[in-house]
PDB file of N, CA and C in Angstrom:
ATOM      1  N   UNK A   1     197.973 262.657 135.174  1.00  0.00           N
ATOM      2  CA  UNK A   1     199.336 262.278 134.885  1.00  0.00           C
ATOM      3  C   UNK A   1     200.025 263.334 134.011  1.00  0.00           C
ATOM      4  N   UNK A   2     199.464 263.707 133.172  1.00  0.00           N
ATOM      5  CA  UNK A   2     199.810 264.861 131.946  1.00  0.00           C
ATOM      6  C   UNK A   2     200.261 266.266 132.972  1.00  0.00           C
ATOM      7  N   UNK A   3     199.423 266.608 133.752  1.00  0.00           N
ATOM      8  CA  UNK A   3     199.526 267.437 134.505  1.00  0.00           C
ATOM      9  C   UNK A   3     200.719 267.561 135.664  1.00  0.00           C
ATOM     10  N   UNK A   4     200.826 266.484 135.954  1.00  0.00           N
ATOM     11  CA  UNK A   4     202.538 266.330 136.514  1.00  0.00           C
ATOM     12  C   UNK A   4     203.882 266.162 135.466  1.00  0.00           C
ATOM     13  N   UNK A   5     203.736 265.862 134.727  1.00  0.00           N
ATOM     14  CA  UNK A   5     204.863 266.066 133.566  1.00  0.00           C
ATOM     15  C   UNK A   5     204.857 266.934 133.491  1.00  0.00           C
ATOM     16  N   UNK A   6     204.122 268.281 133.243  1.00  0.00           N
ATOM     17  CA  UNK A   6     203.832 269.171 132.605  1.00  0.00           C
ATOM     18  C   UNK A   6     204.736 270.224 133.590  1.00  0.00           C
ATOM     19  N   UNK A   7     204.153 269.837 134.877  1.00  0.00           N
ATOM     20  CA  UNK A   7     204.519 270.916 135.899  1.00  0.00           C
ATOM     21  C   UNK A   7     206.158 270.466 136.337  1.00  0.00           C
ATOM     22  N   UNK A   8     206.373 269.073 136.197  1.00  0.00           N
ATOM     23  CA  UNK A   8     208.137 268.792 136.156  1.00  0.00           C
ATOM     24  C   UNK A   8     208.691 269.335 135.101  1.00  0.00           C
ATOM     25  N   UNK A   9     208.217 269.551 133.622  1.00  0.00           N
ATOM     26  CA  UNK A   9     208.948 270.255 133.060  1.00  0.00           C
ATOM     27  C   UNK A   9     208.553 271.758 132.932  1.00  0.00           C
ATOM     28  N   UNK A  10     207.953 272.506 133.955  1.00  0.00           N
ATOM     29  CA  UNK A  10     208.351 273.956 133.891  1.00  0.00           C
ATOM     30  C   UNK A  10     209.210 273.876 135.642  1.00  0.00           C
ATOM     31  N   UNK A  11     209.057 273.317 136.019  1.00  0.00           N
ATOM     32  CA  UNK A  11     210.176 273.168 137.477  1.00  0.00           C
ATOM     33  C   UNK A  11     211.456 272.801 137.132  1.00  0.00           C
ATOM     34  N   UNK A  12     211.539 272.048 135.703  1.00  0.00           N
ATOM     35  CA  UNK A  12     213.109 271.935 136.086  1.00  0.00           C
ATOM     36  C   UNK A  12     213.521 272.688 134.841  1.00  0.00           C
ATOM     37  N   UNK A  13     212.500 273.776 133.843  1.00  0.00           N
ATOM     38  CA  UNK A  13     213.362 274.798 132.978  1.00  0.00           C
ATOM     39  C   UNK A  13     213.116 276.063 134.086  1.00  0.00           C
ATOM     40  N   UNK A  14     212.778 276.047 135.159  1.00  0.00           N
ATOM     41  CA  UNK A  14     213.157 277.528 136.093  1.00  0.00           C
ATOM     42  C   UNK A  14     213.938 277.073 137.199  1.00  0.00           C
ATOM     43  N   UNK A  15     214.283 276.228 137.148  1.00  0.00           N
ATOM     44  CA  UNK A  15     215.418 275.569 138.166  1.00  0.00           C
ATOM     45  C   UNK A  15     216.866 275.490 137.529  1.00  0.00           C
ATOM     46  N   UNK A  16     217.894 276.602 137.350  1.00  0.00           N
ATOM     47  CA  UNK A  16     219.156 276.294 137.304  1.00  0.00           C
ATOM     48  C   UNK A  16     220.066 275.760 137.529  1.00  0.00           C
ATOM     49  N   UNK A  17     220.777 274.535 137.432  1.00  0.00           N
ATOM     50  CA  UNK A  17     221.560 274.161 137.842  1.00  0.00           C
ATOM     51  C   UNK A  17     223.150 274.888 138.372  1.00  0.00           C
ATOM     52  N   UNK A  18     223.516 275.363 137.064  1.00  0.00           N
ATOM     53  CA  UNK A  18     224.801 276.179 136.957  1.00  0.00           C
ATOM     54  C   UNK A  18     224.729 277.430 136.599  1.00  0.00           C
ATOM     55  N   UNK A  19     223.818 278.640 138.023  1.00  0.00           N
ATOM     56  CA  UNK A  19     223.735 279.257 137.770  1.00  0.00           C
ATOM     57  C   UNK A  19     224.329 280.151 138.432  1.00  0.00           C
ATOM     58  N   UNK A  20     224.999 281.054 138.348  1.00  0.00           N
ATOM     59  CA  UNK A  20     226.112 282.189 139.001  1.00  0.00           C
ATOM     60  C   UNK A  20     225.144 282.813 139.865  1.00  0.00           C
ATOM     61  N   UNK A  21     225.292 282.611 141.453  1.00  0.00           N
ATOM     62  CA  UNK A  21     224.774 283.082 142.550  1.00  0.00           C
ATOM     63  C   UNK A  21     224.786 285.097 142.526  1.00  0.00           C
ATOM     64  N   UNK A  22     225.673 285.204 141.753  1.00  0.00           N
ATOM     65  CA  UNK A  22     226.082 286.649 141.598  1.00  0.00           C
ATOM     66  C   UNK A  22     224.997 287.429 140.523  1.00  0.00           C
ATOM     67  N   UNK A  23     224.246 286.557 140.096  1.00  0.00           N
ATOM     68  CA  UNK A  23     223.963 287.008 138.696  1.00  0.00           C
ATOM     69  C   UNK A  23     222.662 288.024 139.113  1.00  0.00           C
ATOM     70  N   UNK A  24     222.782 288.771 138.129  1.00  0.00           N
ATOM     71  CA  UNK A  24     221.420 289.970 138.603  1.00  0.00           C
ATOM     72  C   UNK A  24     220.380 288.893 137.707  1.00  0.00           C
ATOM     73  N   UNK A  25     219.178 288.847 138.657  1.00  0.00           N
ATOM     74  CA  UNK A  25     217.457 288.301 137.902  1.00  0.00           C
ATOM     75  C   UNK A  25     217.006 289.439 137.482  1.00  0.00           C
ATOM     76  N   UNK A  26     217.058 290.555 137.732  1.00  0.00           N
ATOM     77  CA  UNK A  26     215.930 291.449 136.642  1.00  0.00           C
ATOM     78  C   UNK A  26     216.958 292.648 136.887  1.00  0.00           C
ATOM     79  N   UNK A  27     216.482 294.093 136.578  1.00  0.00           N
ATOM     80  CA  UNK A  27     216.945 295.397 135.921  1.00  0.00           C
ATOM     81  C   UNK A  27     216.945 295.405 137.634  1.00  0.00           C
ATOM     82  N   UNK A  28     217.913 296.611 137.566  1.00  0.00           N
ATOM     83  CA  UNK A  28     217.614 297.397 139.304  1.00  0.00           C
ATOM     84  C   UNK A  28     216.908 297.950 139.530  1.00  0.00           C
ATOM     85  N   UNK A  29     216.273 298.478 140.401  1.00  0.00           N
ATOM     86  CA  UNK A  29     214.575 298.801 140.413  1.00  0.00           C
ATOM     87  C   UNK A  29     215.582 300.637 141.294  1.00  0.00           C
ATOM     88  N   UNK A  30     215.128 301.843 141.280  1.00  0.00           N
ATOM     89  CA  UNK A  30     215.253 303.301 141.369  1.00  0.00           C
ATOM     90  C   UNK A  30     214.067 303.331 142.645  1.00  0.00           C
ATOM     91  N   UNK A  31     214.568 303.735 143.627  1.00  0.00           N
ATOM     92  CA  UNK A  31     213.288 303.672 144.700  1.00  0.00           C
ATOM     93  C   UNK A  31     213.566 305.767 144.533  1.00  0.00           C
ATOM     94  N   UNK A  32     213.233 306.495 144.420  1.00  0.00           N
ATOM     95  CA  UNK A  32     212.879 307.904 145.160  1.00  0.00           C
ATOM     96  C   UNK A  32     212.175 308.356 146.234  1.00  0.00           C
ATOM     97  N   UNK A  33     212.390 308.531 147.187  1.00  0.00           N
ATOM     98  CA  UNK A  33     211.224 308.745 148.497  1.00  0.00           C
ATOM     99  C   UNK A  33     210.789 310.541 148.608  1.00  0.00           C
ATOM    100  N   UNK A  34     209.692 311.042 148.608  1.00  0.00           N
ATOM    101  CA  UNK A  34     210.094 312.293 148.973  1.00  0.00           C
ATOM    102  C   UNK A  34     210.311 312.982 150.147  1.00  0.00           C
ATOM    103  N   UNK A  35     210.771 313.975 150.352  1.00  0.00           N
ATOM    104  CA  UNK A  35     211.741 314.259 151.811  1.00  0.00           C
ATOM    105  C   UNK A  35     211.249 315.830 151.485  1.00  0.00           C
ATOM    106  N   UNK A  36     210.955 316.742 152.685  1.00  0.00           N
ATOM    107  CA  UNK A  36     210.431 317.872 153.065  1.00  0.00           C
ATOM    108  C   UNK A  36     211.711 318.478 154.333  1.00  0.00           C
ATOM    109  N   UNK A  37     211.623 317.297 155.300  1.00  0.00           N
ATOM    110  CA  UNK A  37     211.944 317.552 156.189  1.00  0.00           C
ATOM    111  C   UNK A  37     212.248 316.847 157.217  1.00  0.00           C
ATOM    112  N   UNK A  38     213.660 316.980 157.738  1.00  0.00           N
ATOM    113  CA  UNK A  38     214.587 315.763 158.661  1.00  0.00           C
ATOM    114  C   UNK A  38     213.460 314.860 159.475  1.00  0.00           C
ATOM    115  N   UNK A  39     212.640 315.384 160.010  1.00  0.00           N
ATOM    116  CA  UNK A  39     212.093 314.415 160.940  1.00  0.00           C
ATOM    117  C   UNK A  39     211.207 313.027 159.954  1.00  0.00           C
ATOM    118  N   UNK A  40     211.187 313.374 158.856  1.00  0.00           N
ATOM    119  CA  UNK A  40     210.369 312.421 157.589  1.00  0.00           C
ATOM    120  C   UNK A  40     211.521 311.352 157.885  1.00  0.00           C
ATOM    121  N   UNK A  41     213.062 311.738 157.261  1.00  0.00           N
ATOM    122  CA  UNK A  41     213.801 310.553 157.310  1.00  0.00           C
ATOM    123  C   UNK A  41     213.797 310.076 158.903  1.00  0.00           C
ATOM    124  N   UNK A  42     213.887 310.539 159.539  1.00  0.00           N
ATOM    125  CA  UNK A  42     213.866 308.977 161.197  1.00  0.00           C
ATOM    126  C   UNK A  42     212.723 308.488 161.146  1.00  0.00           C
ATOM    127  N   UNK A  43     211.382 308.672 160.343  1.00  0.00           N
ATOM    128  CA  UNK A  43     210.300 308.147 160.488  1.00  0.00           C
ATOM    129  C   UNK A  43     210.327 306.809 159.429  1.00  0.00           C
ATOM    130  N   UNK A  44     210.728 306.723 158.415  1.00  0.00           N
ATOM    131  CA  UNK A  44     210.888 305.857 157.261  1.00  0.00           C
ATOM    132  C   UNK A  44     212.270 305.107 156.872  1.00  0.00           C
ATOM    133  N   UNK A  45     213.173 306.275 156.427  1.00  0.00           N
ATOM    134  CA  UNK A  45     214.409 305.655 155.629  1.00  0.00           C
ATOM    135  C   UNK A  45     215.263 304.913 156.300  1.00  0.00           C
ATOM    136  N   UNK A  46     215.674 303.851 155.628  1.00  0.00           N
ATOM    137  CA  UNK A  46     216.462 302.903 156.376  1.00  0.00           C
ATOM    138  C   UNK A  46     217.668 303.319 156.548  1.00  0.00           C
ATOM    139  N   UNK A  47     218.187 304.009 156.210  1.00  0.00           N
ATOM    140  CA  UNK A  47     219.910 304.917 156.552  1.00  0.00           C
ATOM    141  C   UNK A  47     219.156 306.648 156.475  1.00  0.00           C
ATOM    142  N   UNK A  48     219.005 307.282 158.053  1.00  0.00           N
ATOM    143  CA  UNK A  48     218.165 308.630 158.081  1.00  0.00           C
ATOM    144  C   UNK A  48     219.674 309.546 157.832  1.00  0.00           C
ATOM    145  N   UNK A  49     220.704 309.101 158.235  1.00  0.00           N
ATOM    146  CA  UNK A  49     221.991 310.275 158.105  1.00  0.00           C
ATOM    147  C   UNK A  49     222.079 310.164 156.432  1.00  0.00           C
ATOM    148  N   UNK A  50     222.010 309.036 155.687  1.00  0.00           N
ATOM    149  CA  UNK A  50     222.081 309.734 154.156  1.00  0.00           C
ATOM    150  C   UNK A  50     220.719 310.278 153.851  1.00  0.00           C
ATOM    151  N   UNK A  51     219.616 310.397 154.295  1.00  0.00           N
ATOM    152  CA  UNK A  51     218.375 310.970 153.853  1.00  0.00           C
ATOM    153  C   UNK A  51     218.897 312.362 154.302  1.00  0.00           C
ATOM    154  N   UNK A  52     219.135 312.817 155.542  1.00  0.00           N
ATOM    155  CA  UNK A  52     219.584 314.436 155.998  1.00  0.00           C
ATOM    156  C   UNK A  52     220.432 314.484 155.151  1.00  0.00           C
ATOM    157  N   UNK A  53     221.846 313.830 154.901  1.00  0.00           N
ATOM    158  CA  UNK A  53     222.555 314.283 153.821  1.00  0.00           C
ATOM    159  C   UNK A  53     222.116 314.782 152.199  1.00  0.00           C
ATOM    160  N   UNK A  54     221.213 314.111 152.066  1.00  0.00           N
ATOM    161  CA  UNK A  54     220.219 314.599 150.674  1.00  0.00           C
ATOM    162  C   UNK A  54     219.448 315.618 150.931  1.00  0.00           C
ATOM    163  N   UNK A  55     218.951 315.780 151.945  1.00  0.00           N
ATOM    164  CA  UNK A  55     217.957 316.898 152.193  1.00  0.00           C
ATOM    165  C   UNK A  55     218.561 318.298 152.265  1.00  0.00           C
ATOM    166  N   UNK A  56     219.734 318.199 152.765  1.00  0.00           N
ATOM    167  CA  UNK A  56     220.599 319.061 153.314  1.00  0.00           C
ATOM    168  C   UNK A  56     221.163 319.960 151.988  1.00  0.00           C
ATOM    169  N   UNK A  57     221.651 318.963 151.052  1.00  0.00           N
ATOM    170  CA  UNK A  57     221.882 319.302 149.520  1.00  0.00           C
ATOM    171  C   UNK A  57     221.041 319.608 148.821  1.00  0.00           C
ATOM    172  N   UNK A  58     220.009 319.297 149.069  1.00  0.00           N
ATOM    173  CA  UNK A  58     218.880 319.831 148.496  1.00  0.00           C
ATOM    174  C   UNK A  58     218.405 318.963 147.006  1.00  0.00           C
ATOM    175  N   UNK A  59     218.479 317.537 147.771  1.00  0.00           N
ATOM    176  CA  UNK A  59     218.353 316.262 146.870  1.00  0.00           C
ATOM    177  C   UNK A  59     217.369 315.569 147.241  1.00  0.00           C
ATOM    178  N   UNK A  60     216.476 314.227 146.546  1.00  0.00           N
ATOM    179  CA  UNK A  60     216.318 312.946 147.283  1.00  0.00           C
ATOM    180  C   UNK A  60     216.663 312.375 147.674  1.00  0.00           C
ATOM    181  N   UNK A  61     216.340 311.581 148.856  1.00  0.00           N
ATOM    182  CA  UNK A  61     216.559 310.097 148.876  1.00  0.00           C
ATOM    183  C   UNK A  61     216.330 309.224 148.558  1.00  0.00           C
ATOM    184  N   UNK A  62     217.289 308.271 147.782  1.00  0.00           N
ATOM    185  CA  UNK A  62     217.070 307.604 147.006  1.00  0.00           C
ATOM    186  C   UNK A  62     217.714 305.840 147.294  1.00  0.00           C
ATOM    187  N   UNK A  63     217.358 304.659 146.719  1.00  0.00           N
ATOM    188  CA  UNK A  63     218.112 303.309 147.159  1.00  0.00           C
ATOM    189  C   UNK A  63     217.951 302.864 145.712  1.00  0.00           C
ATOM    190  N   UNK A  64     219.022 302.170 145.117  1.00  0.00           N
ATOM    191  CA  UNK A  64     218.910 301.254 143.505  1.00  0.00           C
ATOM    192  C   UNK A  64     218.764 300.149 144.291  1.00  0.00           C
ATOM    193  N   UNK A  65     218.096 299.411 143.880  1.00  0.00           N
ATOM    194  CA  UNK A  65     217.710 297.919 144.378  1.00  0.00           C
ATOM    195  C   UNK A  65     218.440 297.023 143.616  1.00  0.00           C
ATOM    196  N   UNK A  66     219.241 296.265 143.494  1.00  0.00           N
ATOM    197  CA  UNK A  66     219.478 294.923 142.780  1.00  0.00           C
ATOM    198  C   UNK A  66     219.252 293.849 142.787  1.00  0.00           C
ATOM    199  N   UNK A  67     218.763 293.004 142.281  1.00  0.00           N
ATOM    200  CA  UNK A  67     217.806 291.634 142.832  1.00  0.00           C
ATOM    201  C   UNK A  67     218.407 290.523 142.025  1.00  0.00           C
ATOM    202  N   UNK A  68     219.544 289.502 143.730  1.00  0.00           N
ATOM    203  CA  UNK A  68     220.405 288.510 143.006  1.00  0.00           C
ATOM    204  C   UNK A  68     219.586 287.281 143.419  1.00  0.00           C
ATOM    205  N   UNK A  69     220.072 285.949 143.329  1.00  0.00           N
ATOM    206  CA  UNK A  69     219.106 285.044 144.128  1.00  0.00           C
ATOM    207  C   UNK A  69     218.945 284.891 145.467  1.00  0.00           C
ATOM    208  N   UNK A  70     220.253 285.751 146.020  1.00  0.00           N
ATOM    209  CA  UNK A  70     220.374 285.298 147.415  1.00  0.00           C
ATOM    210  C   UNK A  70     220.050 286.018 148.004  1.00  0.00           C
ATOM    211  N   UNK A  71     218.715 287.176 147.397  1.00  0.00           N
ATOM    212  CA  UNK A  71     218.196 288.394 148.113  1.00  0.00           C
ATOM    213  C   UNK A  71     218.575 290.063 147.452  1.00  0.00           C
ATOM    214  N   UNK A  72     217.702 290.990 147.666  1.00  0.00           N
ATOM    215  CA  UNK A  72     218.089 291.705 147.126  1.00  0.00           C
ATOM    216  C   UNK A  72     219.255 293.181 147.793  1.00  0.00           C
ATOM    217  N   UNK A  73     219.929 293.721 147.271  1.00  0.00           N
ATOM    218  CA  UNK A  73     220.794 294.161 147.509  1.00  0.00           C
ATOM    219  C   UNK A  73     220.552 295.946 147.658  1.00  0.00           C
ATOM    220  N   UNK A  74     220.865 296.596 148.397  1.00  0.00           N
ATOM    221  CA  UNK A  74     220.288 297.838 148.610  1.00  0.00           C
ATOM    222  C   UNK A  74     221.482 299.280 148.121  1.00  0.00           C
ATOM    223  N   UNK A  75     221.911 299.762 147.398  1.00  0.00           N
ATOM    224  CA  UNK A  75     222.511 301.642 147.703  1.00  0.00           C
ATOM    225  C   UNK A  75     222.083 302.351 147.883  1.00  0.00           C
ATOM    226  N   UNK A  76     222.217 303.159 148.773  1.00  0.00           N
ATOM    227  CA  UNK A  76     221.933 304.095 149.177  1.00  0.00           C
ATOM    228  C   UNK A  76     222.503 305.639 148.994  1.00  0.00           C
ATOM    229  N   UNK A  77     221.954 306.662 148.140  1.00  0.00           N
ATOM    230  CA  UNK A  77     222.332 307.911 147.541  1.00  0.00           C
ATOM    231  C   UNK A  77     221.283 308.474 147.609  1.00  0.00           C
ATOM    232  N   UNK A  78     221.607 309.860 146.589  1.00  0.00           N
ATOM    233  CA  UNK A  78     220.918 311.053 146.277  1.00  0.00           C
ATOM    234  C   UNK A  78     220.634 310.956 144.996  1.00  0.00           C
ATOM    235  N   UNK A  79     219.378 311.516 144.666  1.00  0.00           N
ATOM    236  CA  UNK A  79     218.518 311.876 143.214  1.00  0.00           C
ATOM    237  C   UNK A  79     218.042 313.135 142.869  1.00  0.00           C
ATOM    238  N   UNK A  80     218.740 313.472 141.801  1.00  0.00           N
ATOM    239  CA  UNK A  80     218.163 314.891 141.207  1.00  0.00           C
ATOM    240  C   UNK A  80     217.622 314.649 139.867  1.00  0.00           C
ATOM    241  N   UNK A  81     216.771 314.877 139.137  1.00  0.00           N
ATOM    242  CA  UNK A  81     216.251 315.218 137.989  1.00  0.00           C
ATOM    243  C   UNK A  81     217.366 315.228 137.052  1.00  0.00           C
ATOM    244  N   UNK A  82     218.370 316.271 137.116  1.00  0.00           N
ATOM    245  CA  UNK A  82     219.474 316.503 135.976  1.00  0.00           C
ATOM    246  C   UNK A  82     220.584 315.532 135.806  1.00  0.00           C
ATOM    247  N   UNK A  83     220.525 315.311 137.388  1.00  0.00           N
ATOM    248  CA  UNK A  83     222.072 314.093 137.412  1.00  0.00           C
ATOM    249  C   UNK A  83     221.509 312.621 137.884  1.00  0.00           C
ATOM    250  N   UNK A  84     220.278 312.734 137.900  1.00  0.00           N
ATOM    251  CA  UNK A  84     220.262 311.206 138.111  1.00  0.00           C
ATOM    252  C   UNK A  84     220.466 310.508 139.503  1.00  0.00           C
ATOM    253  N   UNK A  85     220.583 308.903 139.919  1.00  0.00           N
ATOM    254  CA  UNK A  85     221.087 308.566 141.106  1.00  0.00           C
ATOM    255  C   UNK A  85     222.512 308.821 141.483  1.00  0.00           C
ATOM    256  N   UNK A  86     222.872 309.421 142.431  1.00  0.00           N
ATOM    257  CA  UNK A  86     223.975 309.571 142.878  1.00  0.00           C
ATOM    258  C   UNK A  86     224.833 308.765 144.139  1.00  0.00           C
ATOM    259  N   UNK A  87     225.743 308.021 144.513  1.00  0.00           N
ATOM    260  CA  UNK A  87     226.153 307.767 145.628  1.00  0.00           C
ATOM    261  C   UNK A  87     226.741 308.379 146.633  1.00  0.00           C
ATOM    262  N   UNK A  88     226.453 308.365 147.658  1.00  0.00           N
ATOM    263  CA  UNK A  88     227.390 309.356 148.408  1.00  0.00           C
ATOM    264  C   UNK A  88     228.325 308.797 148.743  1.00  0.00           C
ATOM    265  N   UNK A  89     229.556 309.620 148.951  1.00  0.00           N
ATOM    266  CA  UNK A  89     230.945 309.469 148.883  1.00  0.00           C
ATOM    267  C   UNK A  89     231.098 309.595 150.675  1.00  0.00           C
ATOM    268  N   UNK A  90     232.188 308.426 150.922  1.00  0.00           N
ATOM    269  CA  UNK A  90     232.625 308.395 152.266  1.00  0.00           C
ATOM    270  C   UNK A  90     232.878 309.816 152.971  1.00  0.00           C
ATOM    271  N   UNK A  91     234.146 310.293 152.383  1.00  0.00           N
ATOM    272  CA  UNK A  91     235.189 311.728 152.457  1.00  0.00           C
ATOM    273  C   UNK A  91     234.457 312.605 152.819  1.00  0.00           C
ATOM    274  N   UNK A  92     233.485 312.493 151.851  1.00  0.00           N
ATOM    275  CA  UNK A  92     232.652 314.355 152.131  1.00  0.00           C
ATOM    276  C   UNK A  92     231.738 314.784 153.392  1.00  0.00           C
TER     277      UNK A  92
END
């Protein structure tokens, strides 16, 4: 009996009621993949035209992960050492 109380009250303090569907659950997670050479991205990356676009620049490919409740959320850019994650821009 103890043992079901116990487990109703950690089910209903991780169960939110009024909780903003928008809300980030943890930090964004930095994926880096390494890239040599175009035929790597059609073998793996889930968007291969921004992996050539990184490769091409002479960058990584890179995705920030964000993790809401309703699944996690993907960007897709470039990573360098000095500047960090980058997004790529429509225009260019």
């Amino acid at each position: 009996m103890i043992r079901y109380l116990v487990f109703f009250i950690f089910l209903l303090g991780s169960v939110s009621l009024v909780s903003d569907p928008s809300h980030e659950l943890s930090k964004p997670m930095l994926r880096v993949f390494p890239t040599f050479r175009p035929e790597e991205c059609e073998d793996w990356a889930i968007l291969p035209f921004v992996c050539k676009r990184c490769l091409w620049e002479g960058k990584r490919y890179a995705q920030e992960i964000r993790f809401f409740e309703d699944g996690p959320y993907r960007t897709h850019g470039c990573y360098t050492e000095k500047k960090g994650f980058e997004v790529l821009k429509e225009n260019e």
